[in-house]
N, C-alpha and C. Protein backbone atom coordinates (compact mmCIF):
# COMPACT_ATOMS: atom_id res chain seq x y z
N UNK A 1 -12.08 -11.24 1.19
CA UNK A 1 -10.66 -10.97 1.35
C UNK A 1 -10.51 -9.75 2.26
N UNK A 2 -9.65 -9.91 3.15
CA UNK A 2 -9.22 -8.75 3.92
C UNK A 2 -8.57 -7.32 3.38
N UNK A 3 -9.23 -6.35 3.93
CA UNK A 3 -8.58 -4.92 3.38
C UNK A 3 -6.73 -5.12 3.43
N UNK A 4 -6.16 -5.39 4.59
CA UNK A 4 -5.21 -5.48 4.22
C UNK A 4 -4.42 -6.32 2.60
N UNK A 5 -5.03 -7.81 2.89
CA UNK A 5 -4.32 -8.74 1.95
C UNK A 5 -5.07 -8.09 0.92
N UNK A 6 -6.00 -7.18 1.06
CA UNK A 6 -6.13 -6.59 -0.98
C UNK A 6 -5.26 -5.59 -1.12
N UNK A 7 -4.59 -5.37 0.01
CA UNK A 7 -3.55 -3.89 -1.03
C UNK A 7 -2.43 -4.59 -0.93
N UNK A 8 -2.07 -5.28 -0.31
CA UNK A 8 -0.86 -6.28 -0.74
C UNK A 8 -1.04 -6.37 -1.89
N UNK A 9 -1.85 -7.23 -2.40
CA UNK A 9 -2.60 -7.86 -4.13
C UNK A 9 -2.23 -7.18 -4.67
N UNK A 10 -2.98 -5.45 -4.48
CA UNK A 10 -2.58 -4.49 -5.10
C UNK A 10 -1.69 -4.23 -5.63
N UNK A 11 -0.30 -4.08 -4.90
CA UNK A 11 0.76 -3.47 -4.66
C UNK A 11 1.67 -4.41 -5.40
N UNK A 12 1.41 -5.82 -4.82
CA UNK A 12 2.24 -6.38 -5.94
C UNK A 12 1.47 -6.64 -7.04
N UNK A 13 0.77 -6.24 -7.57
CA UNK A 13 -0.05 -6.23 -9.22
C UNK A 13 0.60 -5.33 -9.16
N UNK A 14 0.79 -4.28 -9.15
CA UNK A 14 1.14 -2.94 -9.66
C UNK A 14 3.11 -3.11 -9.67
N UNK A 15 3.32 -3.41 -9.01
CA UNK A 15 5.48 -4.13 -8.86
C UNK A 15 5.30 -5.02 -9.98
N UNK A 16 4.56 -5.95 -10.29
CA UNK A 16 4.94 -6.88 -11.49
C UNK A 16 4.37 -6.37 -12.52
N UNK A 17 3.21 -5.22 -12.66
CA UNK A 17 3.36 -4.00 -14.02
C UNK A 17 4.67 -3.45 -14.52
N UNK A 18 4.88 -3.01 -13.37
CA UNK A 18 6.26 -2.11 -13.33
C UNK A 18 7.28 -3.39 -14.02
N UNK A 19 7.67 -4.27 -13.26
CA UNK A 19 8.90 -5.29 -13.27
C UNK A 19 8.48 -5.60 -14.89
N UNK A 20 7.29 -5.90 -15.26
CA UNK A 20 7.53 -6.47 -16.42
C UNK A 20 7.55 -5.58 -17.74
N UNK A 21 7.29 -4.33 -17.27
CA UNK A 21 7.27 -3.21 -18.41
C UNK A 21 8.61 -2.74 -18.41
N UNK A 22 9.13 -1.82 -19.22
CA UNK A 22 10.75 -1.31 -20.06
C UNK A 22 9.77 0.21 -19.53
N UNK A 23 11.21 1.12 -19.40
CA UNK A 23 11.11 2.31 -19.59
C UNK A 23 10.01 3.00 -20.72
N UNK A 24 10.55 2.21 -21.50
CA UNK A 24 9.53 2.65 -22.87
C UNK A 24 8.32 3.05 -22.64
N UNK A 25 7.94 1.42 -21.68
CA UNK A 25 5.86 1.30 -21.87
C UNK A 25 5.40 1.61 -20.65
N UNK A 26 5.90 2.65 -20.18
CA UNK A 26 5.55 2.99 -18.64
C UNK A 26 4.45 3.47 -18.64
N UNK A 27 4.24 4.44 -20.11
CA UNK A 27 3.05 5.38 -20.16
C UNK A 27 2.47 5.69 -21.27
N UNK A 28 0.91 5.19 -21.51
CA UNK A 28 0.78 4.95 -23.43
C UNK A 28 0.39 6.62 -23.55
N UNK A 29 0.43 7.63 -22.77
CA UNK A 29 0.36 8.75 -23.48
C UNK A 29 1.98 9.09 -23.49
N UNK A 30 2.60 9.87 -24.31
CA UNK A 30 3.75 10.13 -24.60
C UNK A 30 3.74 11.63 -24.64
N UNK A 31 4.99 12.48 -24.68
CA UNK A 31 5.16 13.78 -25.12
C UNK A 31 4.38 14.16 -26.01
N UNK A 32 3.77 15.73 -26.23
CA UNK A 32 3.14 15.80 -27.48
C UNK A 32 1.42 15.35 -27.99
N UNK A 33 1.24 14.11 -27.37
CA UNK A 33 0.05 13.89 -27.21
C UNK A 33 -0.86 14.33 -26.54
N UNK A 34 -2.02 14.75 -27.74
CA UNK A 34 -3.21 15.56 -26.40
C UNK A 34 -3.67 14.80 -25.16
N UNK A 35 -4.46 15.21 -24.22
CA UNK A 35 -4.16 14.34 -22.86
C UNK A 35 -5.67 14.36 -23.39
N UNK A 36 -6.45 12.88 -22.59
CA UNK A 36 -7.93 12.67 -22.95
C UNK A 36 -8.57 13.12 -21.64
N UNK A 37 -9.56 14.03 -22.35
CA UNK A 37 -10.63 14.38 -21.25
C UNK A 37 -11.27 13.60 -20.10
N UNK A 38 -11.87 14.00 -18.89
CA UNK A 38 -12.34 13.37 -17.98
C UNK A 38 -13.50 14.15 -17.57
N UNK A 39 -14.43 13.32 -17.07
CA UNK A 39 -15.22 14.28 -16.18
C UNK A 39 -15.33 13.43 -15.00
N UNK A 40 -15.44 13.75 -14.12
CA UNK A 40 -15.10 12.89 -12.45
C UNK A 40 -16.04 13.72 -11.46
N UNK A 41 -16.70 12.97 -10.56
CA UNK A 41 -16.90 13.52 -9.06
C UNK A 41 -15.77 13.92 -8.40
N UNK A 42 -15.77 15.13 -8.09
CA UNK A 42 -14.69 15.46 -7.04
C UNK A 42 -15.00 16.16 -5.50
N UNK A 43 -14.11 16.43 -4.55
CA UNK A 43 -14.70 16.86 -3.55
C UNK A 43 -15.59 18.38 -3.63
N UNK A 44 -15.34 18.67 -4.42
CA UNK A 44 -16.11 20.20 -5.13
C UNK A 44 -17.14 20.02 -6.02
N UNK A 45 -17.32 19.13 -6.71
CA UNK A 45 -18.42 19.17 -7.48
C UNK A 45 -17.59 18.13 -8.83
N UNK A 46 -18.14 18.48 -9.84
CA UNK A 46 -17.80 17.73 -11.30
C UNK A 46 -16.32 18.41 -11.46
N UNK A 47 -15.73 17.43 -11.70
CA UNK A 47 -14.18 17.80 -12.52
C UNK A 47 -14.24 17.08 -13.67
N UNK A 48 -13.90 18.53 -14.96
CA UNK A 48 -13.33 18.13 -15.98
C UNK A 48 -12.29 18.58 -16.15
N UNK A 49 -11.21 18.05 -17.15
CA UNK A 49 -10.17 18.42 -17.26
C UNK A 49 -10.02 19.26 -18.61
N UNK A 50 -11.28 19.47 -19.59
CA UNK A 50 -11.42 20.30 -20.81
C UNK A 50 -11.93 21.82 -19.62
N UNK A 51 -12.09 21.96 -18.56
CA UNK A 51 -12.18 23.00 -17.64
C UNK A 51 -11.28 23.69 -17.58
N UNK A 52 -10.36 23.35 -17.56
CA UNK A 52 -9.24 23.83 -17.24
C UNK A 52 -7.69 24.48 -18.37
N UNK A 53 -8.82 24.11 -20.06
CA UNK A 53 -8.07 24.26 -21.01
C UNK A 53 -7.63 25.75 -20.86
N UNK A 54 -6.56 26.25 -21.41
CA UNK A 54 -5.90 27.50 -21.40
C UNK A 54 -4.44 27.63 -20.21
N UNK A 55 -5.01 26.46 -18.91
CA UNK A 55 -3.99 26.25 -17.80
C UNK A 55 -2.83 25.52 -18.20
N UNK A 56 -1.66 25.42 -17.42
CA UNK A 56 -1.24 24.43 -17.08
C UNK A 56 -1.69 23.50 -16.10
N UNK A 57 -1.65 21.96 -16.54
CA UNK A 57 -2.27 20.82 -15.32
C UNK A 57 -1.36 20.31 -15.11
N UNK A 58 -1.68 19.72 -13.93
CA UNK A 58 -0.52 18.69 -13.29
C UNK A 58 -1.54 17.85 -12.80
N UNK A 59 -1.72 16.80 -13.44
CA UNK A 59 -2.83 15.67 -13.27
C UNK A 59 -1.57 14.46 -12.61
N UNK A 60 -2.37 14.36 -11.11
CA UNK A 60 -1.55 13.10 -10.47
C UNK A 60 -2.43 12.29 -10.05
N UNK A 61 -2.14 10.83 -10.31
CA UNK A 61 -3.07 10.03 -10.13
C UNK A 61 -2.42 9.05 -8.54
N UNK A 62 -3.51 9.11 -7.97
CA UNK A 62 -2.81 8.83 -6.51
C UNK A 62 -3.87 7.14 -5.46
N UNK A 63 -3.69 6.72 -4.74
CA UNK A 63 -4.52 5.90 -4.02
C UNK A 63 -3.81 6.40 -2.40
N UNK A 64 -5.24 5.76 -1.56
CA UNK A 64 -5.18 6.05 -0.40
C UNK A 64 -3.67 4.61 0.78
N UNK A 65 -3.51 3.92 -0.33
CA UNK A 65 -2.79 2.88 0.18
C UNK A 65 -1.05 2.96 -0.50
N UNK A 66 -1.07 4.29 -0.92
CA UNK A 66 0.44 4.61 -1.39
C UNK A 66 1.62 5.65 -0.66
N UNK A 67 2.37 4.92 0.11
CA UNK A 67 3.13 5.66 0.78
C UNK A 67 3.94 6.90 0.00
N UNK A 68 3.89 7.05 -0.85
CA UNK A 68 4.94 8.27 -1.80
C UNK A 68 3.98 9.16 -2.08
N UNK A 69 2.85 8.84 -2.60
CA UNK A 69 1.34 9.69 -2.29
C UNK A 69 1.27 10.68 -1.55
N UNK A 70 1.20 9.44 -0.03
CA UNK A 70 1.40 10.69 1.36
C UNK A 70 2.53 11.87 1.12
N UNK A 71 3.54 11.57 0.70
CA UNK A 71 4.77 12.14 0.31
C UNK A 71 4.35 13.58 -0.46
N UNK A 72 3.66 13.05 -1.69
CA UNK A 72 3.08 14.10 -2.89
C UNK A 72 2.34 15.29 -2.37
N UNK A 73 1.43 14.92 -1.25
CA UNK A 73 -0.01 16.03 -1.39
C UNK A 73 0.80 17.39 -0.62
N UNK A 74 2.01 17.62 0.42
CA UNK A 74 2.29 18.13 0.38
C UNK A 74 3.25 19.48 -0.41
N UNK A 75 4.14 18.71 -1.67
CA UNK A 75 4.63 19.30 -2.21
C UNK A 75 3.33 19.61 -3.51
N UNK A 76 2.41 19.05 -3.70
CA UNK A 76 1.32 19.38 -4.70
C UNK A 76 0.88 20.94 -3.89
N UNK A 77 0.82 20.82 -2.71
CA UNK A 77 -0.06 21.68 -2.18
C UNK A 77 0.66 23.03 -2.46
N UNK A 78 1.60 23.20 -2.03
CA UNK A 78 3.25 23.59 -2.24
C UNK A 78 3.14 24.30 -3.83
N UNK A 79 3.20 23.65 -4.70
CA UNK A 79 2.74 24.04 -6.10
C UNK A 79 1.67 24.67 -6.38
N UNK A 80 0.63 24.60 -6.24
CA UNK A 80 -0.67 24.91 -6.85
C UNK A 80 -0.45 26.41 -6.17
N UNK A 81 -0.11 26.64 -4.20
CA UNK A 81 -0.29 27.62 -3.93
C UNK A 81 0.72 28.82 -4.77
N UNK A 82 2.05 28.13 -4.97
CA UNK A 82 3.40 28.86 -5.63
C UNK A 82 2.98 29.49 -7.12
N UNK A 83 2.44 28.57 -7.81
CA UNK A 83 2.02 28.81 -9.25
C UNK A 83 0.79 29.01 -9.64
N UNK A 84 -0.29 29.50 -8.93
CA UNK A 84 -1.55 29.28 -9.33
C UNK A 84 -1.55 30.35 -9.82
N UNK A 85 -1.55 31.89 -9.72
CA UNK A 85 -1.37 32.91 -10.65
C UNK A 85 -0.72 32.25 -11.73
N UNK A 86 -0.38 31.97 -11.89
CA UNK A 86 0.63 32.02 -13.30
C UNK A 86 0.14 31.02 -14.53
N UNK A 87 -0.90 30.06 -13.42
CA UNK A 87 -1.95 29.35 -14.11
C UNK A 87 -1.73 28.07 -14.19
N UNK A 88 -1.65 27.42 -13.02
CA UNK A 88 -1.41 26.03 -12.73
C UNK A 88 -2.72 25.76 -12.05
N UNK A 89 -3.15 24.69 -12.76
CA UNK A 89 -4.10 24.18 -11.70
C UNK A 89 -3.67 22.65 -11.41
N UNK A 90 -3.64 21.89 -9.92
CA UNK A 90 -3.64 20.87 -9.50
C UNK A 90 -4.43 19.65 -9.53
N UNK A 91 -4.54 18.58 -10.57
CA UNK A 91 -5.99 17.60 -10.32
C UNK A 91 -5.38 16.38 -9.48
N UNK A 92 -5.79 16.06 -8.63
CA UNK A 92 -5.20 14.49 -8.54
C UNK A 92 -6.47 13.61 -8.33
N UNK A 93 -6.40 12.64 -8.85
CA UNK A 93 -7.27 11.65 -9.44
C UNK A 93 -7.35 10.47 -8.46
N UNK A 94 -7.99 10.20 -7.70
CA UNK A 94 -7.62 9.01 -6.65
C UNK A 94 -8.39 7.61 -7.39
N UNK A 95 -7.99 6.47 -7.35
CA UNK A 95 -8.27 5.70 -8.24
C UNK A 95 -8.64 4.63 -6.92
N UNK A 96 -8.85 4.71 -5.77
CA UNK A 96 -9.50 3.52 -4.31
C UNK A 96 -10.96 3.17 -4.81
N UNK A 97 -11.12 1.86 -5.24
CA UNK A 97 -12.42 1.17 -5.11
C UNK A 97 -13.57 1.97 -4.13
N UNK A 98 -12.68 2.30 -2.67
CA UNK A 98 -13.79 2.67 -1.74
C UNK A 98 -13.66 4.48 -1.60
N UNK A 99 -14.64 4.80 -1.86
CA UNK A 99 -14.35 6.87 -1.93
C UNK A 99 -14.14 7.25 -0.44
N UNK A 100 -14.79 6.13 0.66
CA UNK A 100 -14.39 6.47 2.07
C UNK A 100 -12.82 5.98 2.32
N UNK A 101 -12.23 5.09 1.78
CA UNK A 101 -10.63 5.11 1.87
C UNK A 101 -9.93 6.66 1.76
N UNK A 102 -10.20 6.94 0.22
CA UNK A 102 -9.81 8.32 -0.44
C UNK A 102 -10.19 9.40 1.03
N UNK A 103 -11.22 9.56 1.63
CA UNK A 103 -11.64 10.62 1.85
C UNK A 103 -10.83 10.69 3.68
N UNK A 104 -10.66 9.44 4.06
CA UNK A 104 -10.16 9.43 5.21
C UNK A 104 -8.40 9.43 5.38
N UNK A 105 -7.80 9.38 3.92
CA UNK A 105 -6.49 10.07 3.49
C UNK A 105 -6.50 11.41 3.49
N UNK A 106 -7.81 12.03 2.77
CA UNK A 106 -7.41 13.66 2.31
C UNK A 106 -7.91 14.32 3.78
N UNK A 107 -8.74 13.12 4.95
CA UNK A 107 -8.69 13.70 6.11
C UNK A 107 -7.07 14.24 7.00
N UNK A 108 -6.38 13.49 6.91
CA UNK A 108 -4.75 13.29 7.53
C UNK A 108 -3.91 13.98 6.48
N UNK A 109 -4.60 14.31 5.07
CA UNK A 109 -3.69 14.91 4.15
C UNK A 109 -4.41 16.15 3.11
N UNK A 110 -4.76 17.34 3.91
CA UNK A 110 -5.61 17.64 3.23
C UNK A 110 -4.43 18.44 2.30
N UNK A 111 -5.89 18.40 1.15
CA UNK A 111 -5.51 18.98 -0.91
C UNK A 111 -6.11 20.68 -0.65
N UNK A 112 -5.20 21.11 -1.33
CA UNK A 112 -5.01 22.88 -1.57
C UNK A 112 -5.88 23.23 -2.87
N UNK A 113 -5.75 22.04 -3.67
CA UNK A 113 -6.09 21.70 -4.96
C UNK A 113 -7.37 20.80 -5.24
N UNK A 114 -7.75 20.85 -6.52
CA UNK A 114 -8.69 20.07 -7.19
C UNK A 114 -8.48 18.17 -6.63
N UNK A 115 -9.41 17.48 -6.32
CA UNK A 115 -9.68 16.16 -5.96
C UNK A 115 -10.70 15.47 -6.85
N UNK A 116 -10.38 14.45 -7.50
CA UNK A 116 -11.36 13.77 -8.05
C UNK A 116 -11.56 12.10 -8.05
N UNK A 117 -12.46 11.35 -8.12
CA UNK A 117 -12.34 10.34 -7.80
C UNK A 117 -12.84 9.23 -8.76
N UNK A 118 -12.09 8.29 -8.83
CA UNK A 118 -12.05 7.34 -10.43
C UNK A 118 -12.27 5.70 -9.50
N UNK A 119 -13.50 5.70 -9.10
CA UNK A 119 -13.60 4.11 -8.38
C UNK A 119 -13.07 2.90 -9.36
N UNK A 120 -13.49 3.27 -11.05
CA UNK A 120 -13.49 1.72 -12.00
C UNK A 120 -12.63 2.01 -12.43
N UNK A 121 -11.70 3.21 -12.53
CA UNK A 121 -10.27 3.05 -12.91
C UNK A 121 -10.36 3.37 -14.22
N UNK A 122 -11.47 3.78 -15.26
CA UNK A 122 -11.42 4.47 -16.28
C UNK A 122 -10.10 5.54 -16.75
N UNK A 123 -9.90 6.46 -15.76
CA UNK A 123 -9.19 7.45 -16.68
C UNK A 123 -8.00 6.82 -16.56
N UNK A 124 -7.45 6.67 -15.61
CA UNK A 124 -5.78 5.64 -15.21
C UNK A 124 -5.62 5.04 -16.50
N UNK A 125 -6.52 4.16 -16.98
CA UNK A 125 -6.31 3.26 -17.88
C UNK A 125 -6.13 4.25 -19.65
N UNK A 126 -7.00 5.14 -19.31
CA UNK A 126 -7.07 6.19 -20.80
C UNK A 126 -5.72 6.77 -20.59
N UNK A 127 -5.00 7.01 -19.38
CA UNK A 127 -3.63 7.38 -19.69
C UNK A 127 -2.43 6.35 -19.36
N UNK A 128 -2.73 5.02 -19.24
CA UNK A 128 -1.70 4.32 -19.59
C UNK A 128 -1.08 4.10 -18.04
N UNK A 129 -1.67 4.60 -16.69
CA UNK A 129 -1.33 4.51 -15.49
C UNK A 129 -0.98 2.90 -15.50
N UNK A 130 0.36 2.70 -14.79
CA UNK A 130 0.93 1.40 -14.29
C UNK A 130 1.89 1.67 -13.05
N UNK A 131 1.42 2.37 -12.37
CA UNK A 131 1.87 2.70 -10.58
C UNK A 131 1.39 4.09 -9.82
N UNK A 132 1.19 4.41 -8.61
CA UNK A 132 1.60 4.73 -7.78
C UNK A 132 2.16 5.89 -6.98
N UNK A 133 2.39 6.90 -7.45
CA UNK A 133 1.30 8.04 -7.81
C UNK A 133 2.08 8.35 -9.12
N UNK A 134 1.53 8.45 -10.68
CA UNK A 134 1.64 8.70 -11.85
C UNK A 134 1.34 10.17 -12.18
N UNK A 135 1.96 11.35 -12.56
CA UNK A 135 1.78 12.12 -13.17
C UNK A 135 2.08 12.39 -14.67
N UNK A 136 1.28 13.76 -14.85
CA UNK A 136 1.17 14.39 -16.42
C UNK A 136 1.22 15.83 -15.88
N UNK A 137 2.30 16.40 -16.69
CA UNK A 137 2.18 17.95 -16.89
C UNK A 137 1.39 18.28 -18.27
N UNK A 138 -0.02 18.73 -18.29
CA UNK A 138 -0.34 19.30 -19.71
C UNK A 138 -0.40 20.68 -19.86
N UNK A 139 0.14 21.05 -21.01
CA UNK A 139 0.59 22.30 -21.28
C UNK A 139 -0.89 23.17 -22.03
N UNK A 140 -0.70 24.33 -22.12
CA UNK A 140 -1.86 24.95 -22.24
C UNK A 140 -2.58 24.52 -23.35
N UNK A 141 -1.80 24.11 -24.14
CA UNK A 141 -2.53 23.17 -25.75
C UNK A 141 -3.58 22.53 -25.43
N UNK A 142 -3.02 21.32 -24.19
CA UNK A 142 -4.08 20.21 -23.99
C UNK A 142 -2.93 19.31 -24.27
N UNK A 143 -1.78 19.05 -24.56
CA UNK A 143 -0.76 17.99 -24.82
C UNK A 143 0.13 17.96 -23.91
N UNK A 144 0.75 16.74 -23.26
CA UNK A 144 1.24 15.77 -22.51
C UNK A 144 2.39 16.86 -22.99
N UNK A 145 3.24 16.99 -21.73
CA UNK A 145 4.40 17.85 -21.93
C UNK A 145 5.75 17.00 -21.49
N UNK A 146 5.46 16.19 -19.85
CA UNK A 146 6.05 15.33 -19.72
C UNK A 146 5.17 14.41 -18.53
N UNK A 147 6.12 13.51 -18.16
CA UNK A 147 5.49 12.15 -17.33
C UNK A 147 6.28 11.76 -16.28
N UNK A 148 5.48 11.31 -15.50
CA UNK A 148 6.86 10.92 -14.33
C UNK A 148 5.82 9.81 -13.51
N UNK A 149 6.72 8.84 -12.98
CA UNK A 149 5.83 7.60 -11.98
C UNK A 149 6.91 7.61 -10.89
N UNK A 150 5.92 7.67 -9.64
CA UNK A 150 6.84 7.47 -8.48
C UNK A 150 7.27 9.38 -7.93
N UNK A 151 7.32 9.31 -7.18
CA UNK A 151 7.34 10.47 -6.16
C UNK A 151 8.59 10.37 -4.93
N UNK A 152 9.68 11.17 -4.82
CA UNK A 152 10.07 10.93 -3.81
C UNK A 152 11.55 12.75 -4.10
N UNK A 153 10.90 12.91 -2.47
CA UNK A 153 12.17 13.93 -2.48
C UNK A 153 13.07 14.41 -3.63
N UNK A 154 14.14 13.79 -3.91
CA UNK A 154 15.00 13.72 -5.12
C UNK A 154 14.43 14.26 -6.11
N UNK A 155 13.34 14.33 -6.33
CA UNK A 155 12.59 14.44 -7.90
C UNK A 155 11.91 16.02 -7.83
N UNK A 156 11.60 16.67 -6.43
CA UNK A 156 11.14 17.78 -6.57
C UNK A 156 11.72 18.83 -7.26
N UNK A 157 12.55 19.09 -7.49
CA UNK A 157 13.29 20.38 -8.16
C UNK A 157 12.63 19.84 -9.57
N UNK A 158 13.49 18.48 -9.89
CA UNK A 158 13.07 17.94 -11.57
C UNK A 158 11.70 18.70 -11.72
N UNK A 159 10.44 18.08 -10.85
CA UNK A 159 9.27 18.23 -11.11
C UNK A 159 8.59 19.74 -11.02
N UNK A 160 9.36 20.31 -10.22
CA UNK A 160 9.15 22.03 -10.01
C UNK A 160 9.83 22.54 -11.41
N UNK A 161 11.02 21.80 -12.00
CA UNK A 161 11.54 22.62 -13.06
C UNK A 161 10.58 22.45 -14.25
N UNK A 162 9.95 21.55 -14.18
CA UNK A 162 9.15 20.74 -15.60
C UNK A 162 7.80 21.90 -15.73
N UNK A 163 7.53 22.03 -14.50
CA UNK A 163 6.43 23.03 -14.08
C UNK A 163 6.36 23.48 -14.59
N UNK A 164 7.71 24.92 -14.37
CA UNK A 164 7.97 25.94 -14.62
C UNK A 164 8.19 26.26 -16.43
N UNK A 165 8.59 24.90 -16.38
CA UNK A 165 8.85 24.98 -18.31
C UNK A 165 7.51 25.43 -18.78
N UNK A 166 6.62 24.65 -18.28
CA UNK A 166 5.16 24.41 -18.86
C UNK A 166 4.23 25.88 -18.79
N UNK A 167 4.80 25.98 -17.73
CA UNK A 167 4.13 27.74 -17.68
C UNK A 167 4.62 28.77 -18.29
N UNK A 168 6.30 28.72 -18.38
CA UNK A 168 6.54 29.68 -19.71
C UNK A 168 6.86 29.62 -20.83
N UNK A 169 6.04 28.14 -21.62
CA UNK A 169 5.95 27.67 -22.96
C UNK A 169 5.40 28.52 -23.41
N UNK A 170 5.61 29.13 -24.65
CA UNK A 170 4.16 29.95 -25.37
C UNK A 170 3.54 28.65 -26.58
């Protein structure tokens, strides 16, 4: 099958996730829930996400064939540099079968932040991922603070405000 007609496939597998799921079942981790550990190859070495306990995370799960993605790595970059004192760290999780897809995106889009890479789609699935770029804010606990799917302009303040909650939760 052709690279193209597989992210078509893709894309609409992932539209008829969406179409056939409710608000509800967008995301089987919920508020409140601890977020499940990972350990991943990343462009730095091993990423875990029990690394980073004591931070705030902003775990975004992204592919090299998602136009709102492209959208994300800038305002991610944007974040991590704005809040990293204050103790944000950035993961985004690329979930492309091929790590040379991923790597010839973060060529045209380079990350400020942590990169890690999920070829079999393990962690996506441990958090309930059903699109495109999917985030999690986890709060210094280790618990899901909030969730968001889909990326676009409109949503940055929301997502800068959610941030900001997360960092001055005690």
């Amino acid at each position: 099958m052709s690279l193209i007609r597989r992210k078509i496939l893709h894309g609409a597998t992932v539209a008829l996730m969406l179409f056939m799921g409710n608000s509800n079942d967008l995301f089987a981790l919920e508020k409140g829930v601890k977020a499940p550990d990972f350990q991943l190859t990343g462009t730095q070495g091993s990423v875990r996400l029990a690394d980073a306990a004591g931070s705030v995370v902003y775990v975004d799960f992204w592919a090299s064939w998602c136009g709102p993605c492209r959208q994300s790595f800038p305002w991610m970059n944007e974040m991590q540099e704005k809040y990293r004192a204050k103790g944000l760290k950035v993961i985004a999780v690329n979930v492309d079968a091929k790590s040379e897809d991923a790597r010839k995106f973060l060529a045209q889009n380079p990350a400020k932040f942590t990169v890690a890479f999920d070829s079999k789609g393990a962690t996506p699935a441990h958090y309930g991922v059903k699109g495109m770029p999917s985030s999690f804010i986890i709060g210094r606990d280790g618990k899901v603070m909030s969730t968001h799917l889909g990326f676009n302009a409109s949503e940055k303040e929301k997502l800068e405000s959610d941030i900001k909650s997360a960092l001055e939760a005690k």
